[in-house]
N, C-alpha and C. Protein backbone atom coordinates (compact mmCIF):
# COMPACT_ATOMS: atom_id res chain seq x y z
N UNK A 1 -19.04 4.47 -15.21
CA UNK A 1 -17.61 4.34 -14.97
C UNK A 1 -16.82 4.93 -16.15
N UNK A 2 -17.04 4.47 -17.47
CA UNK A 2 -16.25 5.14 -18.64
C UNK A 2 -16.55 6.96 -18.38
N UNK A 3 -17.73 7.67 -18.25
CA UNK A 3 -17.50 8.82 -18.25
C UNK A 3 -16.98 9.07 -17.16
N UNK A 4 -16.46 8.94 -15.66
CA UNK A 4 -15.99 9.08 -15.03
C UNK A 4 -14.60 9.00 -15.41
N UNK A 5 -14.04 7.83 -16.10
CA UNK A 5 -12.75 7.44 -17.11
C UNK A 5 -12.22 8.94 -18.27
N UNK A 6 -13.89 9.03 -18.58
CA UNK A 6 -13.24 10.64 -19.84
C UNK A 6 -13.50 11.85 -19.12
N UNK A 7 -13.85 11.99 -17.59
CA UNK A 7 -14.17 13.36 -17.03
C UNK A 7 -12.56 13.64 -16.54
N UNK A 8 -11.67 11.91 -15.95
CA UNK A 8 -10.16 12.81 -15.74
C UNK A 8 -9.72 12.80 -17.17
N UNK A 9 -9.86 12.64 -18.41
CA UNK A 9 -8.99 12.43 -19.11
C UNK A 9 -8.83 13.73 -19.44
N UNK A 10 -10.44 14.44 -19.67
CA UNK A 10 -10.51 15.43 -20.15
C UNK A 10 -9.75 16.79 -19.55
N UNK A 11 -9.56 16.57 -18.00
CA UNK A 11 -8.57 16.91 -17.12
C UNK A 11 -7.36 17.13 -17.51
N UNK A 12 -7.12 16.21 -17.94
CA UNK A 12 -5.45 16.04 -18.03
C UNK A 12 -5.18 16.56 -19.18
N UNK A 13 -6.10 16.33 -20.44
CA UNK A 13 -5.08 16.84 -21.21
C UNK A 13 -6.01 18.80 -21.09
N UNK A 14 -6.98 18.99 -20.78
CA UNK A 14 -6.72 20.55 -20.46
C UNK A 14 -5.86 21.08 -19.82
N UNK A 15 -5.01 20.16 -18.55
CA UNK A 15 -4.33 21.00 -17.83
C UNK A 15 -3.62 20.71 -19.17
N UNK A 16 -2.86 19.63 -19.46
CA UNK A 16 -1.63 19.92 -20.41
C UNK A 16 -1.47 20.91 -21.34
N UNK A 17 -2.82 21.04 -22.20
CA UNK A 17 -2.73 22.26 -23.20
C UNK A 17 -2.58 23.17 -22.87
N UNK A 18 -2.98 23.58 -21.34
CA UNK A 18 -3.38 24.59 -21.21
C UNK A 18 -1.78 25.10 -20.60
N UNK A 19 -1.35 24.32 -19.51
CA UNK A 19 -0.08 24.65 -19.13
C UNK A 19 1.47 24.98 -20.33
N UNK A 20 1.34 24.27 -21.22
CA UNK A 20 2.12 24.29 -22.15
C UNK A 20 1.78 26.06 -23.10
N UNK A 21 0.35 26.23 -23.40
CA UNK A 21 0.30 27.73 -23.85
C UNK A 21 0.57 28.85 -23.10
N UNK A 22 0.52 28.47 -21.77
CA UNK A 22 0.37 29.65 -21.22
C UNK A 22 1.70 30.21 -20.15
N UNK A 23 2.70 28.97 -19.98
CA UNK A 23 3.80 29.13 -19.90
C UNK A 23 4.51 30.02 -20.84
N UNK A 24 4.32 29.42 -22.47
CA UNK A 24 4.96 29.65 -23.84
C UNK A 24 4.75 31.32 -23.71
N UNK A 25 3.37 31.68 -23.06
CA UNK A 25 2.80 33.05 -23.29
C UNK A 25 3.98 34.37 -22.17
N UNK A 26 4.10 33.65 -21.35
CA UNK A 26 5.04 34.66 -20.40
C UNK A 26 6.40 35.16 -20.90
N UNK A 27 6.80 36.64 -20.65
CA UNK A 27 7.99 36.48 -20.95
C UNK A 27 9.14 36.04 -19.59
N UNK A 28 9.94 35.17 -19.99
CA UNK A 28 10.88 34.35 -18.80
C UNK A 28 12.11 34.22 -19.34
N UNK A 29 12.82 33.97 -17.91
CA UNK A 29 14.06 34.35 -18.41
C UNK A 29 14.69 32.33 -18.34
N UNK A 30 15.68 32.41 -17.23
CA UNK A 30 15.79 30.81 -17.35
C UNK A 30 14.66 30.08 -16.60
N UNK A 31 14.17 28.49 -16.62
CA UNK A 31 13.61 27.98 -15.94
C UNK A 31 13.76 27.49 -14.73
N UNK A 32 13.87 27.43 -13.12
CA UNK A 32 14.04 27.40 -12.28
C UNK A 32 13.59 26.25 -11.05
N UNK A 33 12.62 26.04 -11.81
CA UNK A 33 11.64 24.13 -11.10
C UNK A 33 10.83 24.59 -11.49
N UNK A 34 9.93 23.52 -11.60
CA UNK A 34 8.85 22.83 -12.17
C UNK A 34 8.00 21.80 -10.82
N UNK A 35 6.94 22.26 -10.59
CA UNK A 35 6.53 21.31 -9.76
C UNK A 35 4.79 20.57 -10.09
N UNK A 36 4.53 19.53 -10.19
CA UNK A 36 3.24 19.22 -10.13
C UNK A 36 2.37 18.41 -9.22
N UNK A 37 1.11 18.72 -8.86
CA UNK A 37 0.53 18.25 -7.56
C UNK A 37 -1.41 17.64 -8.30
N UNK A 38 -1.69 16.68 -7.88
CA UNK A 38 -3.31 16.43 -7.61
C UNK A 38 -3.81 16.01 -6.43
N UNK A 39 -4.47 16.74 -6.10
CA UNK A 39 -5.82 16.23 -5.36
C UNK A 39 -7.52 15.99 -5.55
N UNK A 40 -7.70 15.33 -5.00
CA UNK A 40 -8.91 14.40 -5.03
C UNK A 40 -9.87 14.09 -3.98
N UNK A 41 -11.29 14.54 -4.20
CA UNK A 41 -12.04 14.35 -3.22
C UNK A 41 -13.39 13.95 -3.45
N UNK A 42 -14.13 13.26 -3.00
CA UNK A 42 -15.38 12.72 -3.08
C UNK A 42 -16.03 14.09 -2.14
N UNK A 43 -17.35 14.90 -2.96
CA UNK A 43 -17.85 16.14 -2.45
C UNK A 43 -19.32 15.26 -1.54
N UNK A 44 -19.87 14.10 -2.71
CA UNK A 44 -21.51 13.59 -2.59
C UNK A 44 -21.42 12.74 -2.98
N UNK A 45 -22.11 11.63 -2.69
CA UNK A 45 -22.42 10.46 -2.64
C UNK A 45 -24.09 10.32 -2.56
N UNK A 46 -25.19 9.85 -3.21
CA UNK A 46 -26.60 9.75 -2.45
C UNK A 46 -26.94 9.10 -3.70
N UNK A 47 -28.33 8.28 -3.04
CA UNK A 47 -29.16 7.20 -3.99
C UNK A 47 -29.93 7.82 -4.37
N UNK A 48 -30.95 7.85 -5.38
CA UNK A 48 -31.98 7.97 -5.68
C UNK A 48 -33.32 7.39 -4.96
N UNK A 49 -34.14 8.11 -4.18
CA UNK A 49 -34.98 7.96 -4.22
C UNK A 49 -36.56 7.76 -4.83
N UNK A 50 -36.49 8.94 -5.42
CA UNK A 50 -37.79 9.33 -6.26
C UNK A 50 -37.83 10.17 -7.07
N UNK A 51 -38.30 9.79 -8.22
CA UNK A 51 -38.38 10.57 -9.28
C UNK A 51 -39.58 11.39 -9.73
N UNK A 52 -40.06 13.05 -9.94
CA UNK A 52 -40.99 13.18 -9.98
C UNK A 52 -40.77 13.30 -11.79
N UNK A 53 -40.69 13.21 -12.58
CA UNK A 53 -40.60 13.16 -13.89
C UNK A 53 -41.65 14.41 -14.82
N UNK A 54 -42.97 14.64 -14.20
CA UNK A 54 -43.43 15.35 -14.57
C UNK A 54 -42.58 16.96 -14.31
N UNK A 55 -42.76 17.01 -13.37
CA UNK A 55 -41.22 18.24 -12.94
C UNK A 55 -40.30 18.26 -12.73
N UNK A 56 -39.74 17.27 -13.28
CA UNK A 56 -38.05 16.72 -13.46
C UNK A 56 -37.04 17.15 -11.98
N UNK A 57 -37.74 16.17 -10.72
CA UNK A 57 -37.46 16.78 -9.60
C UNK A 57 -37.23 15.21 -9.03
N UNK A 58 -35.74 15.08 -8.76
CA UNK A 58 -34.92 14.02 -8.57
C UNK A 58 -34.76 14.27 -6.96
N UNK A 59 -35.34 12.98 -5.95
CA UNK A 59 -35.15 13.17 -4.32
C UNK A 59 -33.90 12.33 -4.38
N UNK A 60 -32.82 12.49 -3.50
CA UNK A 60 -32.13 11.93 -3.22
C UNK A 60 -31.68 11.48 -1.88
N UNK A 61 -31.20 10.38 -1.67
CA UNK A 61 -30.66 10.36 0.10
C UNK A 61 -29.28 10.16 0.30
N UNK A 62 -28.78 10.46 1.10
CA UNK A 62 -27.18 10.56 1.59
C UNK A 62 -27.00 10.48 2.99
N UNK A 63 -25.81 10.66 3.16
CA UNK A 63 -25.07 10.26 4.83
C UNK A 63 -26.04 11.60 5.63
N UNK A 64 -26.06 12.81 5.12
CA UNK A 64 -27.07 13.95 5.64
C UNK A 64 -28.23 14.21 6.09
N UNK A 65 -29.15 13.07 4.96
CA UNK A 65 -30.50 13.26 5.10
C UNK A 65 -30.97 13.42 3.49
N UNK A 66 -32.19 13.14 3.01
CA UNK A 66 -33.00 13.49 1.86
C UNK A 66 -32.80 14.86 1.20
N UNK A 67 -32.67 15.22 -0.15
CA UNK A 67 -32.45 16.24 -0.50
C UNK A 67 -33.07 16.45 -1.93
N UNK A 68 -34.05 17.15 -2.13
CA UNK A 68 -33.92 17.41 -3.78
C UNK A 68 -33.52 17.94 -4.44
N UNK A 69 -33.38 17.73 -5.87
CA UNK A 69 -32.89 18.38 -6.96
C UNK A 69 -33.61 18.66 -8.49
N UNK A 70 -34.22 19.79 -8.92
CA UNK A 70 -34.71 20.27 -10.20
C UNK A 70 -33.84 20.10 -11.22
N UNK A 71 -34.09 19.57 -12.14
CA UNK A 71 -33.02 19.23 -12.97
C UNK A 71 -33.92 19.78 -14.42
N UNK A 72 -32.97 21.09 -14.79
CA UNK A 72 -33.37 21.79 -15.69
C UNK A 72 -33.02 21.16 -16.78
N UNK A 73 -33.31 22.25 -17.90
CA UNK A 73 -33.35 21.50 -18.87
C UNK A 73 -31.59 21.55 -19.85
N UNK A 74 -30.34 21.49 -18.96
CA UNK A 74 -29.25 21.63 -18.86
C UNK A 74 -29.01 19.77 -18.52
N UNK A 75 -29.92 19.59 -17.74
CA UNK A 75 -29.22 17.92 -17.78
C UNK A 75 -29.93 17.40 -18.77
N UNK A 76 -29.04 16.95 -19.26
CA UNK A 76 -29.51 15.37 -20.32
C UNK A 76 -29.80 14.11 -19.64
N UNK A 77 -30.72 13.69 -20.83
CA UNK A 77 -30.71 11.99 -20.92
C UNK A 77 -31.15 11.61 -19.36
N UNK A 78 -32.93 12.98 -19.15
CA UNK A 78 -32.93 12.67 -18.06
C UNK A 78 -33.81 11.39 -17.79
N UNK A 79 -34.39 10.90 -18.51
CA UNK A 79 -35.41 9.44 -18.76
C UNK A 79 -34.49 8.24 -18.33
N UNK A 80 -33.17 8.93 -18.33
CA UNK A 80 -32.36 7.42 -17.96
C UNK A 80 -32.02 7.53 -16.37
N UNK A 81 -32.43 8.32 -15.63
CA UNK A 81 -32.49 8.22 -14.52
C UNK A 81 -33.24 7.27 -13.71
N UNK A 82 -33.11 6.40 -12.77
CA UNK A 82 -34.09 5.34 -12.12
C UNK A 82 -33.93 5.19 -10.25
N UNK A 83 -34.96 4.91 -10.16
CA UNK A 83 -34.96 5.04 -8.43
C UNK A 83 -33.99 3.68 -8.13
N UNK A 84 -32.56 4.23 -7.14
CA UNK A 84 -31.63 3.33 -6.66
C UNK A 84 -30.26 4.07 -7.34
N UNK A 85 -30.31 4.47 -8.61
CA UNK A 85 -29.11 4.87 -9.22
C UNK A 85 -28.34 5.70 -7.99
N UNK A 86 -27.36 5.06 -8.28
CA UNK A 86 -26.44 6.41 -7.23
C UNK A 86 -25.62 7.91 -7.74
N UNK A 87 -25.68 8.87 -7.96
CA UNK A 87 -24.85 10.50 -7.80
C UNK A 87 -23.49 10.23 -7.27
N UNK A 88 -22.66 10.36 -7.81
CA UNK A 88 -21.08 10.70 -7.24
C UNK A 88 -20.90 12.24 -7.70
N UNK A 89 -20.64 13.19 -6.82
CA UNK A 89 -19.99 14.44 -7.08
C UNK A 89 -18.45 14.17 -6.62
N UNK A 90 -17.42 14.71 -7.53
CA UNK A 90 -16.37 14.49 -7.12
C UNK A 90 -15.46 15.87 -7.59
N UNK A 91 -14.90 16.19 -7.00
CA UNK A 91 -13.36 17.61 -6.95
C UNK A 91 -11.90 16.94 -7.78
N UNK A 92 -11.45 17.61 -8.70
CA UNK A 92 -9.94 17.49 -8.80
C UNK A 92 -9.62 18.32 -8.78
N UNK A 93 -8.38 18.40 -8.46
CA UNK A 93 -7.53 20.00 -8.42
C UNK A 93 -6.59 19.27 -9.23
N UNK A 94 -5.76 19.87 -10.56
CA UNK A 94 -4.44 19.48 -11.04
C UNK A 94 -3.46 20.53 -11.16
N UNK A 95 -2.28 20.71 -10.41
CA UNK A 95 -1.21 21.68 -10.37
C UNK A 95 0.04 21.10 -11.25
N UNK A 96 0.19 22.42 -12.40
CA UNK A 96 1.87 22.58 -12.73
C UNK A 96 2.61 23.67 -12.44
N UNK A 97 3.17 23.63 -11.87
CA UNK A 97 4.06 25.25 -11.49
C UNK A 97 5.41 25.03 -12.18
N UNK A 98 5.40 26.57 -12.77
CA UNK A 98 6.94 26.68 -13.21
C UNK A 98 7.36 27.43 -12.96
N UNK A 99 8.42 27.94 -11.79
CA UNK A 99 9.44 28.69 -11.77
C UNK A 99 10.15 29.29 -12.11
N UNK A 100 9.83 30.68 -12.69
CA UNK A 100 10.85 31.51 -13.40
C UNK A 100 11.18 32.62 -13.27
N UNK A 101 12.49 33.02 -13.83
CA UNK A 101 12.81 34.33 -13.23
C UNK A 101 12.34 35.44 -15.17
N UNK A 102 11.90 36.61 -14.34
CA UNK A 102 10.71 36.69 -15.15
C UNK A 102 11.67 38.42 -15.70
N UNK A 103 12.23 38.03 -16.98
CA UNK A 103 12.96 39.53 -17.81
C UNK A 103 11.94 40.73 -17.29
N UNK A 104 10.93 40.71 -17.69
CA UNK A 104 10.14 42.02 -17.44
C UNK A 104 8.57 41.58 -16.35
N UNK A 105 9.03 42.90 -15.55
CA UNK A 105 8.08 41.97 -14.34
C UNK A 105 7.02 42.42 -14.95
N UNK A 106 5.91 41.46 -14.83
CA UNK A 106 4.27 42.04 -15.23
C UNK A 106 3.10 42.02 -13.65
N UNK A 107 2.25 42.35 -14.00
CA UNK A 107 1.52 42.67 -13.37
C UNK A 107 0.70 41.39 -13.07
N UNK A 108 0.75 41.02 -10.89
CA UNK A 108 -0.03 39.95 -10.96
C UNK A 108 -1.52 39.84 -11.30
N UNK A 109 -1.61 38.83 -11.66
CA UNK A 109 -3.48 38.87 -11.52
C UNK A 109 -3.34 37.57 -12.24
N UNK A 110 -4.62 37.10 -13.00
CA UNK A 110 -4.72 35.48 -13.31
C UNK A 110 -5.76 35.45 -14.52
N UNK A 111 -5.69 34.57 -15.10
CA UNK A 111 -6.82 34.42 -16.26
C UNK A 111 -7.80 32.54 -15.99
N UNK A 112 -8.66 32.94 -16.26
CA UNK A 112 -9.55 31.33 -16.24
C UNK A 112 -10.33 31.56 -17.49
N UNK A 113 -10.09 30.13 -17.94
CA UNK A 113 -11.01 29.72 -18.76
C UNK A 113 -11.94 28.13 -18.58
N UNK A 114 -13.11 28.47 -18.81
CA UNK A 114 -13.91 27.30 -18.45
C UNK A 114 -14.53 26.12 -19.61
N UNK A 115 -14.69 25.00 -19.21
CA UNK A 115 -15.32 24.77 -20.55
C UNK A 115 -16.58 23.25 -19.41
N UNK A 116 -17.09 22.71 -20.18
CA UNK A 116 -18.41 21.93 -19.36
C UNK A 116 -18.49 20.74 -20.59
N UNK A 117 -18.57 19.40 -20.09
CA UNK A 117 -18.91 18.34 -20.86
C UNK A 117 -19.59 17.55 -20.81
N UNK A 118 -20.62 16.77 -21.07
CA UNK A 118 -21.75 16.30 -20.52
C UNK A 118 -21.56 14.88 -21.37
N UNK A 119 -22.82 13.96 -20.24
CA UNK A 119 -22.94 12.78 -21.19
C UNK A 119 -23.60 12.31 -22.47
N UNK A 120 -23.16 11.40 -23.30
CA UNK A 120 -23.73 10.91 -24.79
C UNK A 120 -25.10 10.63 -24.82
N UNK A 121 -25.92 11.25 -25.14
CA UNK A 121 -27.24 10.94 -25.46
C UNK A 121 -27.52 9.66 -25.08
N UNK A 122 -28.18 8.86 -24.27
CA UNK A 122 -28.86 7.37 -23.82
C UNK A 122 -27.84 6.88 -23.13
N UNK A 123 -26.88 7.95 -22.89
CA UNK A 123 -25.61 7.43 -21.08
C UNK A 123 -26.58 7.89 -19.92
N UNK A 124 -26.69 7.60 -18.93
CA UNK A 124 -26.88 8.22 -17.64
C UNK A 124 -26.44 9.47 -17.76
N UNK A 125 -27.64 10.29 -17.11
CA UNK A 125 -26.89 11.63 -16.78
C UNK A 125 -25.70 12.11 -16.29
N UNK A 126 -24.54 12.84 -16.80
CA UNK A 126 -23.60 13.44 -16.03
C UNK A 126 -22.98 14.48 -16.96
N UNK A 127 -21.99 15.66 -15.94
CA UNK A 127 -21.48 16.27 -16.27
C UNK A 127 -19.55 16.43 -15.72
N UNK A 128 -19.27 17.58 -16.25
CA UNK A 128 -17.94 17.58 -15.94
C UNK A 128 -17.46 18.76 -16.44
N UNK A 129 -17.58 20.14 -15.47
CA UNK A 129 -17.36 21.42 -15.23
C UNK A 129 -15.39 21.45 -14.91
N UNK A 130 -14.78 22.24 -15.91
CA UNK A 130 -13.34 22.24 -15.98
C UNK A 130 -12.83 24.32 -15.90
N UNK A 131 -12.16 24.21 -14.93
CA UNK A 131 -11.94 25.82 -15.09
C UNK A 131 -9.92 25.79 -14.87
N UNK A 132 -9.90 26.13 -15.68
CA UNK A 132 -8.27 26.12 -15.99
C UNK A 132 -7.58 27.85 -15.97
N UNK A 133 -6.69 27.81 -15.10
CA UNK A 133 -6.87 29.26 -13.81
C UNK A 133 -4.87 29.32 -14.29
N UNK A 134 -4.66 30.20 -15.16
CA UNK A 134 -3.23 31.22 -15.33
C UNK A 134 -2.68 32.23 -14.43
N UNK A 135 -1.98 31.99 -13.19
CA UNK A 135 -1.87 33.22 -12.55
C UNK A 135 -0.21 33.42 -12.67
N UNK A 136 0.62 34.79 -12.05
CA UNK A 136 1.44 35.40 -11.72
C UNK A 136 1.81 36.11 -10.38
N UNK A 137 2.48 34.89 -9.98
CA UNK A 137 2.71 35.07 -8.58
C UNK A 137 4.18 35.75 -8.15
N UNK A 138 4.48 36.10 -6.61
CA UNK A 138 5.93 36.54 -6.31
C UNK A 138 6.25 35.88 -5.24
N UNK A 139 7.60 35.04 -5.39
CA UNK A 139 8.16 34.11 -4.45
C UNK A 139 8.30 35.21 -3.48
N UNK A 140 7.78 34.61 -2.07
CA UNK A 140 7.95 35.35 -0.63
C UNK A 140 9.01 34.86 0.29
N UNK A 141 9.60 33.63 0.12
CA UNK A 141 10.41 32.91 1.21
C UNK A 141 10.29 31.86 0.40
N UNK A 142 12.03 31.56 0.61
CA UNK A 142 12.48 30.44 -0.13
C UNK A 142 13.05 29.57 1.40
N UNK A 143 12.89 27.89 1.20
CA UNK A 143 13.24 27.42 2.25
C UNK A 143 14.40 26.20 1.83
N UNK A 144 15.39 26.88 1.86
CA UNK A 144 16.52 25.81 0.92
C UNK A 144 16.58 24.37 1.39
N UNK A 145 16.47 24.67 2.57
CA UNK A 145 16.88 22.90 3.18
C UNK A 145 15.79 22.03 2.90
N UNK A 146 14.85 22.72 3.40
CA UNK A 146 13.48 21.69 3.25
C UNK A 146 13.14 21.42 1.39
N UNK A 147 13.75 22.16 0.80
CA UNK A 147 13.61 22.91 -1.16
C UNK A 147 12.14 23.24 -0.98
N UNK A 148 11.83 24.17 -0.26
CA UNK A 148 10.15 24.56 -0.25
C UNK A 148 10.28 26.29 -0.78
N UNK A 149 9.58 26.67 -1.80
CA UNK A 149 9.48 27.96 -1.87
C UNK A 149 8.04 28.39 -1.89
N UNK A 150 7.76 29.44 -1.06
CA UNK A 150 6.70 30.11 -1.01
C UNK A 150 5.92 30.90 -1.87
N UNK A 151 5.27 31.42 -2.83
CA UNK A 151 4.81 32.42 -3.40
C UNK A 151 3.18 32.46 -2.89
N UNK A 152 3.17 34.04 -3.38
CA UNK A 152 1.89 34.74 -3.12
C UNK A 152 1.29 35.08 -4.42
N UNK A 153 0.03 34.70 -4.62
CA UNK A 153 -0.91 34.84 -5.39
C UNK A 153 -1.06 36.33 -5.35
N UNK A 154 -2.07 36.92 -6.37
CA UNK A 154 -2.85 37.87 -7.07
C UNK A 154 -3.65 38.45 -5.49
N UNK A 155 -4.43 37.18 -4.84
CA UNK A 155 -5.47 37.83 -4.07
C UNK A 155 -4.73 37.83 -2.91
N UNK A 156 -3.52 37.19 -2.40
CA UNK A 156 -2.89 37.39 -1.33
C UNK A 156 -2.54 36.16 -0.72
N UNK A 157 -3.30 34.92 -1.47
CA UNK A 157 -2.87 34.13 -0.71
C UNK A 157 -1.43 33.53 -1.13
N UNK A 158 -1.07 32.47 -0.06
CA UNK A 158 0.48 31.88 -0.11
C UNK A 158 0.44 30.69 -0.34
N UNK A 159 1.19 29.99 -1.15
CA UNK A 159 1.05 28.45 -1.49
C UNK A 159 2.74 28.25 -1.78
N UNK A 160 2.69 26.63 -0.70
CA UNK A 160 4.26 26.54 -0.86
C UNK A 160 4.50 25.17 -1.82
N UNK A 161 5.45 25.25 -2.37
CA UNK A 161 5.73 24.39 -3.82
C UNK A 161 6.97 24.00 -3.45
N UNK A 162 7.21 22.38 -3.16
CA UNK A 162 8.40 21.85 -3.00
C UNK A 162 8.99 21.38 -4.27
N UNK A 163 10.00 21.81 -4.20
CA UNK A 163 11.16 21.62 -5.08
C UNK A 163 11.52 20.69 -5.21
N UNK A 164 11.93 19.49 -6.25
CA UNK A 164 12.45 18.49 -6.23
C UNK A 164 13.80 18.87 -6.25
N UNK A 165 14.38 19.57 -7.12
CA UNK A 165 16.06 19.16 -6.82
C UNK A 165 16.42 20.08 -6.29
N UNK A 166 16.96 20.49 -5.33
CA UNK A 166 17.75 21.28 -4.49
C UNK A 166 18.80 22.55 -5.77
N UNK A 167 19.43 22.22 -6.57
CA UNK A 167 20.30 22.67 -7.16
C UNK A 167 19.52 23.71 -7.93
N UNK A 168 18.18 23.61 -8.58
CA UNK A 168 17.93 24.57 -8.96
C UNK A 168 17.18 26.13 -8.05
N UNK A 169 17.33 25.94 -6.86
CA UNK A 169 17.21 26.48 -6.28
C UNK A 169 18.15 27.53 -5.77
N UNK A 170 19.05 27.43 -6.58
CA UNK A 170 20.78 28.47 -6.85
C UNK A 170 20.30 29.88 -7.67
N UNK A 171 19.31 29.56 -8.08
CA UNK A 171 19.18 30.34 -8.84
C UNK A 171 17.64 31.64 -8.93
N UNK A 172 17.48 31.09 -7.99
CA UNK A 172 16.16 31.98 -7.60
C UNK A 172 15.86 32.85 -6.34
N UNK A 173 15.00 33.87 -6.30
CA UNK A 173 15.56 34.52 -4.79
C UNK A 173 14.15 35.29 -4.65
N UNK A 174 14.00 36.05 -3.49
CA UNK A 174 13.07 36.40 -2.92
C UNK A 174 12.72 37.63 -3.52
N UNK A 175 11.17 37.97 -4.18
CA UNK A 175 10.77 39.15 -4.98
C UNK A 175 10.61 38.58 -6.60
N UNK A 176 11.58 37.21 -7.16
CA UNK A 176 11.18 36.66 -8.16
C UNK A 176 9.75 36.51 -8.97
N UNK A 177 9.23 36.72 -9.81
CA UNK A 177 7.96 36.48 -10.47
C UNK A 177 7.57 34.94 -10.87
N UNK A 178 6.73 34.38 -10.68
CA UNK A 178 6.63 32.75 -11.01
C UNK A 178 5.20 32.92 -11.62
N UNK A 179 5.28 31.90 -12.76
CA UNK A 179 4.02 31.53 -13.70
C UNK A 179 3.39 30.34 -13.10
N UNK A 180 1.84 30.07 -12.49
CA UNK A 180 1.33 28.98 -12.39
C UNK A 180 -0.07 28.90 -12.87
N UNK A 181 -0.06 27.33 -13.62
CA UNK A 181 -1.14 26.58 -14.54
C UNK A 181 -1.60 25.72 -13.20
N UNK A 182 -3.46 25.84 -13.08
CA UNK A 182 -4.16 24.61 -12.21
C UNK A 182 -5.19 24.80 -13.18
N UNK A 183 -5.42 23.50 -13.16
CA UNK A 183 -7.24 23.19 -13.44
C UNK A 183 -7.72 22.78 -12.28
N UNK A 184 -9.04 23.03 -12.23
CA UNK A 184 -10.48 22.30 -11.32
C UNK A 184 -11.03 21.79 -12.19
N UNK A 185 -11.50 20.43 -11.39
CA UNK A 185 -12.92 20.32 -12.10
C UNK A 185 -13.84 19.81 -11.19
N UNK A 186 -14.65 19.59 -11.27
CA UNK A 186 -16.17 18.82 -10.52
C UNK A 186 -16.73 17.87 -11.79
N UNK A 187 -16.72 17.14 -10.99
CA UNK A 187 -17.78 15.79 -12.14
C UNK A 187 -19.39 15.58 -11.24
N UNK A 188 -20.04 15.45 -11.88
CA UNK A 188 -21.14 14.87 -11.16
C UNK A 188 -21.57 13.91 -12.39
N UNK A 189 -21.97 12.63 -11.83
CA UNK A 189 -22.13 11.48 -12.47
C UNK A 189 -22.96 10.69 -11.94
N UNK A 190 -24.07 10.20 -12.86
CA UNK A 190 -25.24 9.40 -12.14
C UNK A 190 -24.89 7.71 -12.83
N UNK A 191 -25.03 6.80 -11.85
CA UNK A 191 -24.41 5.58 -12.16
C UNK A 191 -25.51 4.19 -11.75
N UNK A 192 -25.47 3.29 -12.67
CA UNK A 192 -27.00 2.22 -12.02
C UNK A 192 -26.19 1.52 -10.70
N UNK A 193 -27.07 1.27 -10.08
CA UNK A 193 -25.91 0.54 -8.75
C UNK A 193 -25.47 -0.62 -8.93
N UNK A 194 -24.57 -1.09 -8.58
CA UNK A 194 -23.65 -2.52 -8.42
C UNK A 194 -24.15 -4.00 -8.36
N UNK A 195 -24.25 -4.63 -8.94
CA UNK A 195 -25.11 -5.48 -8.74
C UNK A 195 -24.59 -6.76 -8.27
């Protein structure tokens, strides 16, 4: 449970650092909204079945059916694994978008940087894979009433970002350049069961 506790923390404050540098990094003209979003999803769930230890080959069972897993020599603290422990794989997505009208237009495309954190020596195995994703998008359709504005990504896709206050929406228009900060992450975390 505690590394599950430091896999969002570690979340949060990457998105923060990360959103705060890489905003600072654009050139922009005024700020225009600001929007932020999370989502959350349980990917896996499964018990432990059997452990082959000599070939570090962990069976597991789930809502699917039995499944194994080789567990190189990338997982730690694999001796603390035991038949019954349960696997949680879990997804976050964390969004900050900032809205701006952009002095010199640049060229879209996006930057990621990744980083991976694992558990303390004699914790249960787990990890916590973080990829924190800089792109430069162009508002396509602004939807005043609803305060929803549209932009298009680098690869084409469209993601719409509601506006909280209506008023700053005076100030922005269709062909605009917008800066957006997300992290991902995936946790996978092995836990003794409930007793």
């Amino acid at each position: 449970m505690m590394f599950k506790k430091v896999c969002t923390a570690l979340l949060a404050t990457s998105l923060l650092m990360n959103v705060g540098f890489a905003l600072a990094q654009a050139k922009e003209g005024s700020v225009i909204a600001g929007a932020v979003g999370v989502e959350t999803g349980d990917i896996l769930s499964a018990t432990v079945t059997k452990i082959d230890k000599k070939n570090r080959v962990v069976t597991f069972k789930g809502k699917d059916g039995e499944f194994n897993f080789v567990a190189g020599p990338a997982v730690k603290n694999f001796a603390q694994i035991k038949v019954g422990d349960i696997l949680d794989v879990r997804y976050e997505l964390a969004i900050a978008m900032k809205l701006t009208k952009m002095k010199n237009p640049v060229v879209m495309g996006e930057q990621v940087s990744s980083s991976t954190a694992t558990a303390k020596a004699g914790d249960k195995p787990g990890m916590v894979q973080t990829n924190v994703i800089k792109t430069v998008a162009q508002v396509v359709k602004i939807d005043k009433k609803k305060q929803i504005v549209s932009i298009k990504g680098p690869k084409g896709n469209v993601v719409e970002v509601q506006v909280k206050e209506a008023a700053l929406l005076k100030d922005i228009s269709v062909n605009d350049q917008v800066t957006a900060v997300y992290s991902e992450a995936v946790a996978a975390v092995i836990t003794a069961p409930k007793k």
